[in-house]
PDB file of N, CA and C in Angstrom:
ATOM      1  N   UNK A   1      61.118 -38.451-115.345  1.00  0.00           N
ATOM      2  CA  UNK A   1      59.903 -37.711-115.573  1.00  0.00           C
ATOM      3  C   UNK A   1      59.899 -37.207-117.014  1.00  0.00           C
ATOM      4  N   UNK A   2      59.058 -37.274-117.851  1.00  0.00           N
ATOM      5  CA  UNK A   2      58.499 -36.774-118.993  1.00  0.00           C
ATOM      6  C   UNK A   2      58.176 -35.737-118.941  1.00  0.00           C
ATOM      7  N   UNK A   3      58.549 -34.859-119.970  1.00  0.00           N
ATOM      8  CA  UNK A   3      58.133 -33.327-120.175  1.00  0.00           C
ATOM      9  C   UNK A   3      57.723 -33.111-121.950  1.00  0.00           C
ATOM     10  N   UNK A   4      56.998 -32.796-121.431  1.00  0.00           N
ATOM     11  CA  UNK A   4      56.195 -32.158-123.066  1.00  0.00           C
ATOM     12  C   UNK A   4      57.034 -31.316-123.710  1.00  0.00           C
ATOM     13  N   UNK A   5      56.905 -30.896-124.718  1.00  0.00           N
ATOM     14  CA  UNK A   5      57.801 -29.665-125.404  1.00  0.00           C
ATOM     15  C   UNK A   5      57.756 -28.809-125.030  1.00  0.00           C
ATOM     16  N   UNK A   6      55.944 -28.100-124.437  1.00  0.00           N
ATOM     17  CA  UNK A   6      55.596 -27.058-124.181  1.00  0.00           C
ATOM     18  C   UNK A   6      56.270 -26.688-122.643  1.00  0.00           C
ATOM     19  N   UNK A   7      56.158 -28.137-122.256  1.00  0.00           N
ATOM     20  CA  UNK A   7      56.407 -27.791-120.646  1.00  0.00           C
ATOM     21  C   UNK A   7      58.079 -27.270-120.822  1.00  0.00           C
ATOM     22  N   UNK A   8      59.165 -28.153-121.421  1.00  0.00           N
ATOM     23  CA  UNK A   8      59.733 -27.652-121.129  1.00  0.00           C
ATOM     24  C   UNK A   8      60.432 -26.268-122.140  1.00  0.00           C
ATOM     25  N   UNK A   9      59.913 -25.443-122.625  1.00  0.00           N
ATOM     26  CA  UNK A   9      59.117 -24.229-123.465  1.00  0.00           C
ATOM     27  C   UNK A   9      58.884 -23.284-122.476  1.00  0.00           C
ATOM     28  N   UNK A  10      57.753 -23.866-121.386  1.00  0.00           N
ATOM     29  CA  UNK A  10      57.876 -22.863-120.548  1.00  0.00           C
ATOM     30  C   UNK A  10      58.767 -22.831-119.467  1.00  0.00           C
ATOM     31  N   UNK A  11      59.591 -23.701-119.005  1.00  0.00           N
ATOM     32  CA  UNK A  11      60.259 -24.103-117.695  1.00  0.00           C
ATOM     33  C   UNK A  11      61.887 -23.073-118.215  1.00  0.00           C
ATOM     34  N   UNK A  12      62.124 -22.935-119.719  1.00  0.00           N
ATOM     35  CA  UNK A  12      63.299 -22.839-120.500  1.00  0.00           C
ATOM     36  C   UNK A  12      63.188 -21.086-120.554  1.00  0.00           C
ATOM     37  N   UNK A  13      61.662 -20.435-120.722  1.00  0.00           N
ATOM     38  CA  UNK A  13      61.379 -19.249-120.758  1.00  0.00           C
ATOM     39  C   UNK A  13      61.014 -18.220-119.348  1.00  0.00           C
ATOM     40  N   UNK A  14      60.781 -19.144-118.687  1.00  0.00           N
ATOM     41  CA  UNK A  14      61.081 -18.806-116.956  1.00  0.00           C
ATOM     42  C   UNK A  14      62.001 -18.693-116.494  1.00  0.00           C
ATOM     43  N   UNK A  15      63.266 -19.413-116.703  1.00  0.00           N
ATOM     44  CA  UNK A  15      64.791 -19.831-116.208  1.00  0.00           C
ATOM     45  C   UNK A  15      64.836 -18.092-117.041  1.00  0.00           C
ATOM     46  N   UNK A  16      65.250 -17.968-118.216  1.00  0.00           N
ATOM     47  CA  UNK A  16      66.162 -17.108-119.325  1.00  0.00           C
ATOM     48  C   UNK A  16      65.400 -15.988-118.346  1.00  0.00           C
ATOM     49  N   UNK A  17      63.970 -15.427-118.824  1.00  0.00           N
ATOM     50  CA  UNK A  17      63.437 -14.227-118.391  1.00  0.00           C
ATOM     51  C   UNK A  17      63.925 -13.946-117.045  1.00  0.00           C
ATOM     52  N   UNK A  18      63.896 -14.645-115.892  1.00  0.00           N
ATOM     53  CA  UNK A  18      64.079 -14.763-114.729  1.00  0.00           C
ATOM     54  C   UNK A  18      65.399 -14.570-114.118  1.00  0.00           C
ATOM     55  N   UNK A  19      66.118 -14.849-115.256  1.00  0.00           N
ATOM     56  CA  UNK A  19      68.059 -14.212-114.984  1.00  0.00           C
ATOM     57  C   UNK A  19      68.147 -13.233-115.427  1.00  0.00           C
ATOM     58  N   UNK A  20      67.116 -12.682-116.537  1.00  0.00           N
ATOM     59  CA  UNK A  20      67.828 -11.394-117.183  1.00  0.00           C
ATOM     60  C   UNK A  20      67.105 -10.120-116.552  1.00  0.00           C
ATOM     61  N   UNK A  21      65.480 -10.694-116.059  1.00  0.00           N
ATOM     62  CA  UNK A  21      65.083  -9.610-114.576  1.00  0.00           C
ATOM     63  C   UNK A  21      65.644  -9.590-113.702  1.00  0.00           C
ATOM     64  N   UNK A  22      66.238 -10.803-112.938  1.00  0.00           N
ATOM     65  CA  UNK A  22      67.516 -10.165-111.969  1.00  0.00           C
ATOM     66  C   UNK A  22      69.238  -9.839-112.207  1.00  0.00           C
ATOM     67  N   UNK A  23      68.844  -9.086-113.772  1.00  0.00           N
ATOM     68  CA  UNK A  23      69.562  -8.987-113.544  1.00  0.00           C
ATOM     69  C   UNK A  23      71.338  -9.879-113.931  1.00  0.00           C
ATOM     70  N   UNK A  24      70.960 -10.958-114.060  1.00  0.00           N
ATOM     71  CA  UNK A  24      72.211 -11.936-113.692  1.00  0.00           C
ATOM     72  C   UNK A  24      72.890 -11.756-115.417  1.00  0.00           C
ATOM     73  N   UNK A  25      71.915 -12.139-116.053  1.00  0.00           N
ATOM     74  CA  UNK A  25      72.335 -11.814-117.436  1.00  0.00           C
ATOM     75  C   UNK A  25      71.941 -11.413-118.588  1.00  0.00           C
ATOM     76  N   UNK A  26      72.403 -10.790-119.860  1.00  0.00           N
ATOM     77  CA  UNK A  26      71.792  -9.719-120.357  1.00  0.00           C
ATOM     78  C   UNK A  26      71.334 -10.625-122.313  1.00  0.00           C
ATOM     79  N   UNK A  27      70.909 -10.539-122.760  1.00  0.00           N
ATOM     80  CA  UNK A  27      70.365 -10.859-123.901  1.00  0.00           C
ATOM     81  C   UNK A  27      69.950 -10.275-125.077  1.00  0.00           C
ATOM     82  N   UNK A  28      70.502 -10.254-125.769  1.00  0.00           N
ATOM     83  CA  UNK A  28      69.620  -8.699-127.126  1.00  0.00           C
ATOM     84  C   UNK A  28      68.428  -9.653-127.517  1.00  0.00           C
ATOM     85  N   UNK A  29      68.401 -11.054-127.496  1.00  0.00           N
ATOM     86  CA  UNK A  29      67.901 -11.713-128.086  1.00  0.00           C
ATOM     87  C   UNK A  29      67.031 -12.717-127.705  1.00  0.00           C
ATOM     88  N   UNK A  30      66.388 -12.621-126.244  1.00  0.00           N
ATOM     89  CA  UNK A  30      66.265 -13.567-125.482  1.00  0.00           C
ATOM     90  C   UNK A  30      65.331 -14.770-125.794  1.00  0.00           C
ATOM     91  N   UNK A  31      64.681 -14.634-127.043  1.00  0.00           N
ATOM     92  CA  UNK A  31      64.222 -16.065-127.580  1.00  0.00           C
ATOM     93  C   UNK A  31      64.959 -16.764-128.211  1.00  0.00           C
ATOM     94  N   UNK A  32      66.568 -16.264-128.379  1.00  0.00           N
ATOM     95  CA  UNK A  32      67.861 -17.498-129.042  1.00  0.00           C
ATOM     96  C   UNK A  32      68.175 -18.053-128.125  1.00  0.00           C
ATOM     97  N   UNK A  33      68.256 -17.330-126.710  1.00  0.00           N
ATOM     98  CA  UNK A  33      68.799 -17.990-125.559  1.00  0.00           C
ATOM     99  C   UNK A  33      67.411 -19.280-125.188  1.00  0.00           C
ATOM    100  N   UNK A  34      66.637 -18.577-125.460  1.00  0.00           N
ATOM    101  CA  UNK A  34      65.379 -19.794-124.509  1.00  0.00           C
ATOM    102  C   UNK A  34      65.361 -21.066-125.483  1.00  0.00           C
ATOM    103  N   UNK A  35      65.429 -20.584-126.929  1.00  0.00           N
ATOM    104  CA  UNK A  35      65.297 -22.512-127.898  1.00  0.00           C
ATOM    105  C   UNK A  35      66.570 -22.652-127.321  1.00  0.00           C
ATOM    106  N   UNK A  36      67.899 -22.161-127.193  1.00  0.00           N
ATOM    107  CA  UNK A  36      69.297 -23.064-126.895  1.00  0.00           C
ATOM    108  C   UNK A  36      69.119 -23.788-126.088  1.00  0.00           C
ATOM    109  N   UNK A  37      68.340 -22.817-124.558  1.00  0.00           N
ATOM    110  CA  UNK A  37      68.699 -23.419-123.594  1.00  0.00           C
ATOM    111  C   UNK A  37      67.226 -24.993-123.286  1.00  0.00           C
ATOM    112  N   UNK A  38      65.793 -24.985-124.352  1.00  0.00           N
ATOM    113  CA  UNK A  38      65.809 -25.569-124.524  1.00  0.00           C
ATOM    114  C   UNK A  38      66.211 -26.813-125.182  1.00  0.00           C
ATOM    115  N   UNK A  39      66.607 -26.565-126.314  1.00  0.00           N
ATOM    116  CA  UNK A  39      67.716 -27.624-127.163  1.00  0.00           C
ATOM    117  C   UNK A  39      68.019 -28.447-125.714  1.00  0.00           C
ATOM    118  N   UNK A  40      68.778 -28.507-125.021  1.00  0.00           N
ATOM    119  CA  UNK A  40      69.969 -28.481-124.334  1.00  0.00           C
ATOM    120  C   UNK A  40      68.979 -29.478-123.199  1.00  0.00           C
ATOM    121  N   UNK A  41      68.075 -28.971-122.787  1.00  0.00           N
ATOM    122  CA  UNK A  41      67.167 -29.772-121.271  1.00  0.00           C
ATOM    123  C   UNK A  41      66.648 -31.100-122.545  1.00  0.00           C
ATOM    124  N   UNK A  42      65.726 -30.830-123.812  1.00  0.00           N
ATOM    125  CA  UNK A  42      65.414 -31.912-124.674  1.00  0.00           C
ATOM    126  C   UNK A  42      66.223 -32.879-124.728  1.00  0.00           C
ATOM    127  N   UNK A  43      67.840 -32.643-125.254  1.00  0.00           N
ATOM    128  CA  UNK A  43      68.891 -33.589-125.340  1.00  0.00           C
ATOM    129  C   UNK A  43      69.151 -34.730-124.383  1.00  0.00           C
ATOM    130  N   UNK A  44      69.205 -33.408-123.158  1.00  0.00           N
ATOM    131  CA  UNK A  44      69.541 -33.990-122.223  1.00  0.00           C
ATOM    132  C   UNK A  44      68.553 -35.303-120.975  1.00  0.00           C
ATOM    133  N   UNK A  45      66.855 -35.065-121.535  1.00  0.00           N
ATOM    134  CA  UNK A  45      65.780 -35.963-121.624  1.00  0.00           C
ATOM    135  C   UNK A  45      66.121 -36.452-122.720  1.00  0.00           C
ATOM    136  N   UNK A  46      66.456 -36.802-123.609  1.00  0.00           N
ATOM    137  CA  UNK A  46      66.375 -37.918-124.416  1.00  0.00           C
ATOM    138  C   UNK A  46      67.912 -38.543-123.882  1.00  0.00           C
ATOM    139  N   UNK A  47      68.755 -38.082-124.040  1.00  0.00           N
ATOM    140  CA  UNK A  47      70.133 -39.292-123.061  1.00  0.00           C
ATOM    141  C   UNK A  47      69.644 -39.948-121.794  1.00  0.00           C
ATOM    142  N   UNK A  48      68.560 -39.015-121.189  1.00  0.00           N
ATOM    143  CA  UNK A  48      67.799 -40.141-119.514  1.00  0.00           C
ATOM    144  C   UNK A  48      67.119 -41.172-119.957  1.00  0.00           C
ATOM    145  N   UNK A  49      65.981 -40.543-121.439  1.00  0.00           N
ATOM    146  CA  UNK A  49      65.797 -42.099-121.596  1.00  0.00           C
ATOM    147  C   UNK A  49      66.040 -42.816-122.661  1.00  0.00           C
ATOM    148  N   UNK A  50      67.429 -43.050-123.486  1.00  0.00           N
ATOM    149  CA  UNK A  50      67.984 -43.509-123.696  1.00  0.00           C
ATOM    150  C   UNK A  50      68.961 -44.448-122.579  1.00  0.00           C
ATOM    151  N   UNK A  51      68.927 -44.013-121.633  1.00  0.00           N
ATOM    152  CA  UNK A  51      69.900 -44.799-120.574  1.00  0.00           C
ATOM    153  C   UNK A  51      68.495 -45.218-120.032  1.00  0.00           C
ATOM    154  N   UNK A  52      67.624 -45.000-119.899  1.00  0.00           N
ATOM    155  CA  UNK A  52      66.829 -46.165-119.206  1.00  0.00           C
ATOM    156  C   UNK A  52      65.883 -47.265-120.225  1.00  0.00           C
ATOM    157  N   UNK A  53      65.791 -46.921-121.230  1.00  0.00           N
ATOM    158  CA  UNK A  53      65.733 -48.310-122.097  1.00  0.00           C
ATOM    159  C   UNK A  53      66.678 -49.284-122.635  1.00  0.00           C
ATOM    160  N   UNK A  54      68.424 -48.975-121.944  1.00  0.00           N
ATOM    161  CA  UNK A  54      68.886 -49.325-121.648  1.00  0.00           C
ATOM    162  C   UNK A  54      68.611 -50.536-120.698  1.00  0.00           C
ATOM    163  N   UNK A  55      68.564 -49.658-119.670  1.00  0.00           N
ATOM    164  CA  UNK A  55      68.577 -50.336-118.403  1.00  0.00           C
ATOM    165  C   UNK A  55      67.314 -51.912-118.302  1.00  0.00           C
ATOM    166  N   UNK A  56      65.923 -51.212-119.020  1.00  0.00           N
ATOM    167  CA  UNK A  56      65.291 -52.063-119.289  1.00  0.00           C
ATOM    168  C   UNK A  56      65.432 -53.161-119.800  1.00  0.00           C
ATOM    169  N   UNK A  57      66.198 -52.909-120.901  1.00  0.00           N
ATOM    170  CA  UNK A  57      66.565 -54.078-121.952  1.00  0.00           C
ATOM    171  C   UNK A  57      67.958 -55.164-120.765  1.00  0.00           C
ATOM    172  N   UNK A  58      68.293 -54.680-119.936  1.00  0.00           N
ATOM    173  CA  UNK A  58      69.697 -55.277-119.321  1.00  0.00           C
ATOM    174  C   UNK A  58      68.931 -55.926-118.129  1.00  0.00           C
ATOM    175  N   UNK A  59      67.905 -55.444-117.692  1.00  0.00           N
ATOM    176  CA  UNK A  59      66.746 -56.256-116.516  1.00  0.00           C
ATOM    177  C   UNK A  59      66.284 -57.784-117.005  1.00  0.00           C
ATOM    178  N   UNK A  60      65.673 -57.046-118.553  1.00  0.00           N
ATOM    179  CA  UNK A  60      65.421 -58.567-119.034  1.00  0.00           C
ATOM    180  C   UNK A  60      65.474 -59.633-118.381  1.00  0.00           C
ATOM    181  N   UNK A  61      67.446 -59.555-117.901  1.00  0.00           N
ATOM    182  CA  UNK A  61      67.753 -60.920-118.086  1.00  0.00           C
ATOM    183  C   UNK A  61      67.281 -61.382-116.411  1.00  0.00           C
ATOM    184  N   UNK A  62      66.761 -60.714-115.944  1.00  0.00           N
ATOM    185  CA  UNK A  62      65.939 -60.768-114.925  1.00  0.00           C
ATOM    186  C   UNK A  62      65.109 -61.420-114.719  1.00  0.00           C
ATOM    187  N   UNK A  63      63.850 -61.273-115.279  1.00  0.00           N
ATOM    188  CA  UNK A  63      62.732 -61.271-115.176  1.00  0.00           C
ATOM    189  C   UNK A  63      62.043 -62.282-114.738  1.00  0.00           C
ATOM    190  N   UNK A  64      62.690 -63.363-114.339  1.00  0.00           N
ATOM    191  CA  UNK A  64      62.100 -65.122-113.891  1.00  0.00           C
ATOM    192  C   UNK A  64      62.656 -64.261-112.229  1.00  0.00           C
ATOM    193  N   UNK A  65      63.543 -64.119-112.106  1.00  0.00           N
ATOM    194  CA  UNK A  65      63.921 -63.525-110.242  1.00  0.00           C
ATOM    195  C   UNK A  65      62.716 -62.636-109.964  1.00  0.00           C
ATOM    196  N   UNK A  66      62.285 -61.562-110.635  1.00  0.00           N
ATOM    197  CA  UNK A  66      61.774 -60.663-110.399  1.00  0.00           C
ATOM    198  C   UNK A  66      60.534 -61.123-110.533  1.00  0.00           C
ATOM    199  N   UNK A  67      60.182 -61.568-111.445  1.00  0.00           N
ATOM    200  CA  UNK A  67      58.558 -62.344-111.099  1.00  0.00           C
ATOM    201  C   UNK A  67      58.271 -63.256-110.419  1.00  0.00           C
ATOM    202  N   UNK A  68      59.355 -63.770-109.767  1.00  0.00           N
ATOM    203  CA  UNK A  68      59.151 -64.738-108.175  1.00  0.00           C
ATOM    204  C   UNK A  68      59.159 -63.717-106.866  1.00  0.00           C
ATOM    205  N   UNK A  69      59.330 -62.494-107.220  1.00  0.00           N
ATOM    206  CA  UNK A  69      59.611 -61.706-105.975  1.00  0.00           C
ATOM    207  C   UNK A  69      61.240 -61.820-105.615  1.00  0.00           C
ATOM    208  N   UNK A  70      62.023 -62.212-106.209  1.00  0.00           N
ATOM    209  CA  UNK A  70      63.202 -62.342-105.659  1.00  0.00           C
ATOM    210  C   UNK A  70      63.838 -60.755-105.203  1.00  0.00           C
ATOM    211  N   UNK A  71      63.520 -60.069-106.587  1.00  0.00           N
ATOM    212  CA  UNK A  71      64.119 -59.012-106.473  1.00  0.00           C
ATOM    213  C   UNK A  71      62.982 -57.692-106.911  1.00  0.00           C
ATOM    214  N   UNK A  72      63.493 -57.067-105.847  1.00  0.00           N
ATOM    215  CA  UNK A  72      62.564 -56.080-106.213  1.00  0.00           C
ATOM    216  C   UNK A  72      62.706 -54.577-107.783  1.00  0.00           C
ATOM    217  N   UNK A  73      62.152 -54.715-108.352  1.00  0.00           N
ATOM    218  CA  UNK A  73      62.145 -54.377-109.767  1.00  0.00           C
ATOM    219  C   UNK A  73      62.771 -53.079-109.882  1.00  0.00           C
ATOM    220  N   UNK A  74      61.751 -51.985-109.274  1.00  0.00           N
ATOM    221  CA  UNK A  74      62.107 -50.703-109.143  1.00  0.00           C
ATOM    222  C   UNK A  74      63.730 -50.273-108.149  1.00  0.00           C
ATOM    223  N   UNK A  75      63.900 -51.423-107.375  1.00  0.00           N
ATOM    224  CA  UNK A  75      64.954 -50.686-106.478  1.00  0.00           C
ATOM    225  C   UNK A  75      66.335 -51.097-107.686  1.00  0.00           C
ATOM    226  N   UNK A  76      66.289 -52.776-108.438  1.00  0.00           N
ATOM    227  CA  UNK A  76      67.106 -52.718-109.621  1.00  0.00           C
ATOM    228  C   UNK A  76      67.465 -51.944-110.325  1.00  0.00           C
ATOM    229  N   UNK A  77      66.257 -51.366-111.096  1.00  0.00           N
ATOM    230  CA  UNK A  77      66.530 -50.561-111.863  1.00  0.00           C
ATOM    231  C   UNK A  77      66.711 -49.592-111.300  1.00  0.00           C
ATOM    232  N   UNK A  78      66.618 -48.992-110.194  1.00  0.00           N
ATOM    233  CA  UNK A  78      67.137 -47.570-109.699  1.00  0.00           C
ATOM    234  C   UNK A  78      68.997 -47.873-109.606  1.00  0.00           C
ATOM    235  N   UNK A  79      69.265 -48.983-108.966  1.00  0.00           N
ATOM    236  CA  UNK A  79      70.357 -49.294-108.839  1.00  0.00           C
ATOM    237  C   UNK A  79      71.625 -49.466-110.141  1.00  0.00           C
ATOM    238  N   UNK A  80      71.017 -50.155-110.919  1.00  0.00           N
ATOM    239  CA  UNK A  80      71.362 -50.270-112.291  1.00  0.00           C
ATOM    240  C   UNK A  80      71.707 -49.262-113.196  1.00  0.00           C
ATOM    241  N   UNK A  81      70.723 -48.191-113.463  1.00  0.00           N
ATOM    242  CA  UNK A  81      70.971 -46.755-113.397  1.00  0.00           C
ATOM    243  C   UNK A  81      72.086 -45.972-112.846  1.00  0.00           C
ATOM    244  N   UNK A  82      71.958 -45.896-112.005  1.00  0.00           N
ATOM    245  CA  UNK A  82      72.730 -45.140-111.077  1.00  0.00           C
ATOM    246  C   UNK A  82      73.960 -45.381-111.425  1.00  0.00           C
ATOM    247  N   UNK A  83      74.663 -46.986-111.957  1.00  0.00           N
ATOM    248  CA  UNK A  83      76.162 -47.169-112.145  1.00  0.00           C
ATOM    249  C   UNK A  83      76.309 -47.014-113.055  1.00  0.00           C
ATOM    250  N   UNK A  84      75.048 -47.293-114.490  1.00  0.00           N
ATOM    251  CA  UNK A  84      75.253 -46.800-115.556  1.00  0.00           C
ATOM    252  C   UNK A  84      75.984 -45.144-115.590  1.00  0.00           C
ATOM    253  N   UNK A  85      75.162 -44.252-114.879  1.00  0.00           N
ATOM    254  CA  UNK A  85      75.077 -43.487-115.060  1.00  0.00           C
ATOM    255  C   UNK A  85      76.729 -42.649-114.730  1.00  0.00           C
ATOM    256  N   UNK A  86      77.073 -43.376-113.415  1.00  0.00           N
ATOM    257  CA  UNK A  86      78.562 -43.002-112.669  1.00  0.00           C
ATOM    258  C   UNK A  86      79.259 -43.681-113.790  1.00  0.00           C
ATOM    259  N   UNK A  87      79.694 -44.486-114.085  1.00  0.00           N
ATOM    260  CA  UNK A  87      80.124 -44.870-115.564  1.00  0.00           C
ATOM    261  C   UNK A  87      80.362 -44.174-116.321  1.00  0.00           C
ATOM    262  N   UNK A  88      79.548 -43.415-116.746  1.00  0.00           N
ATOM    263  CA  UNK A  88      79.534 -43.043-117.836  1.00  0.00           C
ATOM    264  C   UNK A  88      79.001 -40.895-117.497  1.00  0.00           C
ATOM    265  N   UNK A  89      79.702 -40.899-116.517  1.00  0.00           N
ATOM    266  CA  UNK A  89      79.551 -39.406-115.697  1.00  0.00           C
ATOM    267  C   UNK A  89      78.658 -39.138-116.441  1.00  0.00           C
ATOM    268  N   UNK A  90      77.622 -39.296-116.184  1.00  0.00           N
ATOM    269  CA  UNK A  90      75.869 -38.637-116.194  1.00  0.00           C
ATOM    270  C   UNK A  90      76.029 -38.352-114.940  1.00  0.00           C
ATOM    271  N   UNK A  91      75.205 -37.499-114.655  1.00  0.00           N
ATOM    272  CA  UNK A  91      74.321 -36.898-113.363  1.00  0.00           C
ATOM    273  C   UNK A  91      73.200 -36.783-113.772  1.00  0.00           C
ATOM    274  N   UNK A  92      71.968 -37.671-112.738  1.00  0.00           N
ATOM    275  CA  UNK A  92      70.973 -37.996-113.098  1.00  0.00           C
ATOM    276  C   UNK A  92      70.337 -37.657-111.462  1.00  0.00           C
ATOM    277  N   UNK A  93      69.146 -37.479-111.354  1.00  0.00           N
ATOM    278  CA  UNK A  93      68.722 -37.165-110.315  1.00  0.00           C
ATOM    279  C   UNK A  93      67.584 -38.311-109.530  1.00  0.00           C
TER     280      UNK A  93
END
């Protein structure tokens, strides 16, 4: 899934505010914590799709199976993924 900057801007300023109203943790500064902890979700969307234009480019060699119906496209690449990902300890959802 794709996230805008803003979206995740606000998803990054909900999380921070939302720990430090309950409480959980404290901040003098809490807009250093919200760019970090965005930094950090951005990165970590750009390594998902970096591993899936990956994955795309490795289907390729596919694509005569898959346009006969041999194989079904989406369950590949879900599959394909997934070992990339154990491979290379990602946790991907």
């Amino acid at each position: 899934m794709r996230l805008t900057r803003d979206q995740v801007e606000a998803m990054s300023q909900k999380i921070i505010r939302g720990l430090i109203r309950d409480e959980l943790i404290t901040a003098d500064h809490p807009e250093a914590a919200i760019d970090l902890l965005a930094r950090v979700f951005t990165a970590d969307l750009a390594t998902e799709e970096r591993l899936n234009e990956e994955v795309h480019e490795l289907l390729k060699n596919y694509s005569e199976e898959i346009s006969r119906g041999m194989v079904n496209y989406q369950e590949l690449f879900r599959k394909v993924k997934s070992k990339l990902a154990r491979d290379r300890k990602m946790v991907i959802s």
